[in-house]
C-alpha atoms as a PDB file:
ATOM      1  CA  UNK A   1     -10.873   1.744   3.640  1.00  0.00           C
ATOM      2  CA  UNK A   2      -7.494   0.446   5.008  1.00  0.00           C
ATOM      3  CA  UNK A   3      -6.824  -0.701   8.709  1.00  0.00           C
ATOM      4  CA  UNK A   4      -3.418  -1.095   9.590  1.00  0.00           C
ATOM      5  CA  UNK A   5      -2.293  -3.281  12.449  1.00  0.00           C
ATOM      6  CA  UNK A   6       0.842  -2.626  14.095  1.00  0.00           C
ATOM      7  CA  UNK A   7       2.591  -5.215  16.562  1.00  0.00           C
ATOM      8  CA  UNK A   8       5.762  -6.332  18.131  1.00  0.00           C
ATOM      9  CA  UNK A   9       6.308  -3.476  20.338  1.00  0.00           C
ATOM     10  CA  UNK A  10       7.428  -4.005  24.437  1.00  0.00           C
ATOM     11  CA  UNK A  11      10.039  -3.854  27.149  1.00  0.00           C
ATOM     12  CA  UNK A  12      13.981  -4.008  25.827  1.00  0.00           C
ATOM     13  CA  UNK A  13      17.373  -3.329  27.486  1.00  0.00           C
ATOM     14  CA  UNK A  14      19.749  -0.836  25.920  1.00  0.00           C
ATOM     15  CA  UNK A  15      21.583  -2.352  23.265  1.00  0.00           C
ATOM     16  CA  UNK A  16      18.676  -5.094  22.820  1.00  0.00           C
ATOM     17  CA  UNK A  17      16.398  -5.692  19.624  1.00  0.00           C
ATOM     18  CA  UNK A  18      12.678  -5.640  18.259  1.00  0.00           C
ATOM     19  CA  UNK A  19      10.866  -6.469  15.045  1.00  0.00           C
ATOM     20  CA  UNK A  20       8.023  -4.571  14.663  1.00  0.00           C
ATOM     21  CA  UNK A  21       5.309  -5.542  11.934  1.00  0.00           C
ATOM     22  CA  UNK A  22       2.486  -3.844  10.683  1.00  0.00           C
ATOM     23  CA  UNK A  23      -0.054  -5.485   8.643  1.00  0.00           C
ATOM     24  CA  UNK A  24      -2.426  -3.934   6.059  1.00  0.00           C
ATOM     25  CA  UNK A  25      -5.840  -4.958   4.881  1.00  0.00           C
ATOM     26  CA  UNK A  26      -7.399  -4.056   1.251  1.00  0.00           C
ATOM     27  CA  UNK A  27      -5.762  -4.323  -1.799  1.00  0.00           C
ATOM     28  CA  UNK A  28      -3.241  -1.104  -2.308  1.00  0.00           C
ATOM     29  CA  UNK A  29      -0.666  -1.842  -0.329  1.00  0.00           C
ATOM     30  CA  UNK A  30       2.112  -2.928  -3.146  1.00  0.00           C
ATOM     31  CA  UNK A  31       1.108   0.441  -4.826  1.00  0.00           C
ATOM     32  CA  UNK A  32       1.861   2.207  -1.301  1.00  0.00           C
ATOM     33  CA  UNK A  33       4.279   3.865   0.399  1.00  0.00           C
ATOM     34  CA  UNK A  34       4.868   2.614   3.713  1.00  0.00           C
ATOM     35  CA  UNK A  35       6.683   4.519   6.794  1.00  0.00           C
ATOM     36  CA  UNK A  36       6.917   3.808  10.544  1.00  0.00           C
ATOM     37  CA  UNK A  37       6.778   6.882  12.584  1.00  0.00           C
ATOM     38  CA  UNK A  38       7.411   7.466  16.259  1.00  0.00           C
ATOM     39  CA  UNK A  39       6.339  10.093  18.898  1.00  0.00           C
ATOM     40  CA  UNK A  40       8.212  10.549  22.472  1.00  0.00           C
ATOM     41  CA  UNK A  41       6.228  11.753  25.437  1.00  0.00           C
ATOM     42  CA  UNK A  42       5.899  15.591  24.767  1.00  0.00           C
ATOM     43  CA  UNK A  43       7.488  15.677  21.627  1.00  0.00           C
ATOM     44  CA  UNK A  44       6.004  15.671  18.323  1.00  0.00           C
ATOM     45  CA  UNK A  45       5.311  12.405  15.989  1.00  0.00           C
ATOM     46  CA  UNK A  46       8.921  12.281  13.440  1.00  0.00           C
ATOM     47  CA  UNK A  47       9.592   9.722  10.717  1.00  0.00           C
ATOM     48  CA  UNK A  48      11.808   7.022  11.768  1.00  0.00           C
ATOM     49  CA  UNK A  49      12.099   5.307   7.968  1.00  0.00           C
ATOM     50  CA  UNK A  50       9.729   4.935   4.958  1.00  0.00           C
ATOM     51  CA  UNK A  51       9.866   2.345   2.092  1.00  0.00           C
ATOM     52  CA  UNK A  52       8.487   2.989  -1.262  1.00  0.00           C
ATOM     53  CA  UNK A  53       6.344   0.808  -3.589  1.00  0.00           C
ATOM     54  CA  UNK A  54       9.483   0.027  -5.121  1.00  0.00           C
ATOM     55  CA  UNK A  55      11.254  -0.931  -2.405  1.00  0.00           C
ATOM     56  CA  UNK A  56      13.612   2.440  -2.053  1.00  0.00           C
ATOM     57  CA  UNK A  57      14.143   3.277   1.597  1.00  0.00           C
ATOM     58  CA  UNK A  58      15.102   6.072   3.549  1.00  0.00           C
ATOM     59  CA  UNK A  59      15.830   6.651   7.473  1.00  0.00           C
ATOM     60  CA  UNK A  60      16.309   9.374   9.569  1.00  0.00           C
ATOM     61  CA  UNK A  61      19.862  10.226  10.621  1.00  0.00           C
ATOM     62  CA  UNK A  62      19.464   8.779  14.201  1.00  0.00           C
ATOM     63  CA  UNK A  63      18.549   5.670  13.231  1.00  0.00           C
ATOM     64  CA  UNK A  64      20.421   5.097  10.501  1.00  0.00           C
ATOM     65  CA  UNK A  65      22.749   1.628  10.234  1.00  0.00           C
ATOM     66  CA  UNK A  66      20.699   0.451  13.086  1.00  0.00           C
ATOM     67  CA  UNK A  67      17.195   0.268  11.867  1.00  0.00           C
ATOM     68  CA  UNK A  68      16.068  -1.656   9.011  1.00  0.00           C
ATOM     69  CA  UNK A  69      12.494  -0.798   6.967  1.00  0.00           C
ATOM     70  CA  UNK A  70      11.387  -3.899   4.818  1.00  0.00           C
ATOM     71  CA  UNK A  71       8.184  -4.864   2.900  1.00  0.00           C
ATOM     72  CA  UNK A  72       6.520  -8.253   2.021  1.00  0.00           C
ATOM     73  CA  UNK A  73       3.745  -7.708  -0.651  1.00  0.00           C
ATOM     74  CA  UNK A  74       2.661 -10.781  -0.882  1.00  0.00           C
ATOM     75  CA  UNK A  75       1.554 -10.731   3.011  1.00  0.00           C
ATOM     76  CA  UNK A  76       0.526  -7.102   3.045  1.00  0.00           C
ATOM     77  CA  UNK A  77       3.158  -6.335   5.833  1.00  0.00           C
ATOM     78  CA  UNK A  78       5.790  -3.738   6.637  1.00  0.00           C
ATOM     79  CA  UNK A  79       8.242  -4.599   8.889  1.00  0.00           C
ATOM     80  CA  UNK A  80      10.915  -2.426  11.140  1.00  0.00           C
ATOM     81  CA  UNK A  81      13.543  -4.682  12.171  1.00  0.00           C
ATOM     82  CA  UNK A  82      15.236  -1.841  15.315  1.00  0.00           C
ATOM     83  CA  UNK A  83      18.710  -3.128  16.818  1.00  0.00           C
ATOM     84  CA  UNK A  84      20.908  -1.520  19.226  1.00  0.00           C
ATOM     85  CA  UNK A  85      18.119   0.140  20.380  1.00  0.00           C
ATOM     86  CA  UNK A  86      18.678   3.270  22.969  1.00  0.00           C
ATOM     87  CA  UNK A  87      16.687   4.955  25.767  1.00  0.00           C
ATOM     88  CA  UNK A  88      15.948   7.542  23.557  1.00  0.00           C
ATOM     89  CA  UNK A  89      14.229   5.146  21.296  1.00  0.00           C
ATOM     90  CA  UNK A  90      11.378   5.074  23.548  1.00  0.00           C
ATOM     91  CA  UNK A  91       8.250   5.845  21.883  1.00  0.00           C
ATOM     92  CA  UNK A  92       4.793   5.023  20.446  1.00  0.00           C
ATOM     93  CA  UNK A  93       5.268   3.823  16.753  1.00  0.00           C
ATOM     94  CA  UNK A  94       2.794   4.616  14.169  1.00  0.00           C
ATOM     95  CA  UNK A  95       2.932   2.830  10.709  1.00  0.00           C
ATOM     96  CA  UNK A  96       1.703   4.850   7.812  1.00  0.00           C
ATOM     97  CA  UNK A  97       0.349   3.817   4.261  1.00  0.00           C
ATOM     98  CA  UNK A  98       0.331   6.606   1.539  1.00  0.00           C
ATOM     99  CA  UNK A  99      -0.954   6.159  -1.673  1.00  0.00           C
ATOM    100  CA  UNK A 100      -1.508   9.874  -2.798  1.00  0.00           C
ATOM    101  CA  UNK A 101      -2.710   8.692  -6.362  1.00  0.00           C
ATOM    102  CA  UNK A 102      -5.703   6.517  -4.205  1.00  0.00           C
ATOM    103  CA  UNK A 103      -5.874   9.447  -2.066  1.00  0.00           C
ATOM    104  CA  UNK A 104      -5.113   7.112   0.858  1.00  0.00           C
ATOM    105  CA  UNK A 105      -3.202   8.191   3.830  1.00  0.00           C
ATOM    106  CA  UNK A 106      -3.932   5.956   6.538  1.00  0.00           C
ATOM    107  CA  UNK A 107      -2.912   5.711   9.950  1.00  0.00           C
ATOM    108  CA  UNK A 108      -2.297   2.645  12.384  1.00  0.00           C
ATOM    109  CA  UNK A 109      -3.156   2.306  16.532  1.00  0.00           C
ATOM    110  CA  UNK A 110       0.620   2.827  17.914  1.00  0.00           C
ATOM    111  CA  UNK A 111       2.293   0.081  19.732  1.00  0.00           C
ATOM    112  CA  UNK A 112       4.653   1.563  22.455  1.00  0.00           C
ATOM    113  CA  UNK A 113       8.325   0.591  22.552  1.00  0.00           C
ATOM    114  CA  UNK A 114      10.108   1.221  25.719  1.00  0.00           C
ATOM    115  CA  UNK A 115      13.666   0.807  25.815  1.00  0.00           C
ATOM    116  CA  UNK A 116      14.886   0.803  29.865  1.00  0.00           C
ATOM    117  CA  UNK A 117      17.662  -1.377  31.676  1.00  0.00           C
END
């Protein structure tokens, strides 16, 4: 069983910047995938940017130059380092660990990331 823990979420101003971390317990994290997801009121959850086991990222196109996805191994913790952040950034974001050959697919709380002047 893996919990995952997200944090660093709140208030920001157009334009401003946030850090969010997510930490995982057990011991398959360096052999997961990680991804941070986000869902808008009344829209439906989308990736936002996923890192590999081997460190290979990928973001979605409106995030993309702006948003950074990073891993530390050693500390169990993905990290989503978000500047110039827009209103339309506003959302809960989910961190997700997937480890299909552990069949693990795991799922954190949300912390909610409102971005309003």
């Amino acid at each position: 069983q893996v919990q995952l823990v997200e944090s660093g979420g709140g208030l920001v101003q157009p334009g401003g910047s946030l850090r969010l971390s997510c930490a995982a317990s057990g011991s398959i994290f360096r052999f997961s995938a990680m991804a941070w997801y986000r869902q808008a009121p009344g829209k439906q959850r989308e990736l936002v940017a996923r890192i590999g086991s081997v460190g290979t990222t990928t973001y979605a196109d409106p995030v993309k130059g702006r948003f950074t996805i990073s891993r530390d191994n050693a500390k169990n913790t993905v990290y989503l380092q978000m500047n110039s952040l827009k209103p339309e950034g506003t959302a809960v974001y989910f961190c997700n660990l997937d480890a299909p050959g552990f069949g693990a697919d795991y799922w954190g709380q949300g912390t909610q990331v409102t971005v309003s002047s």
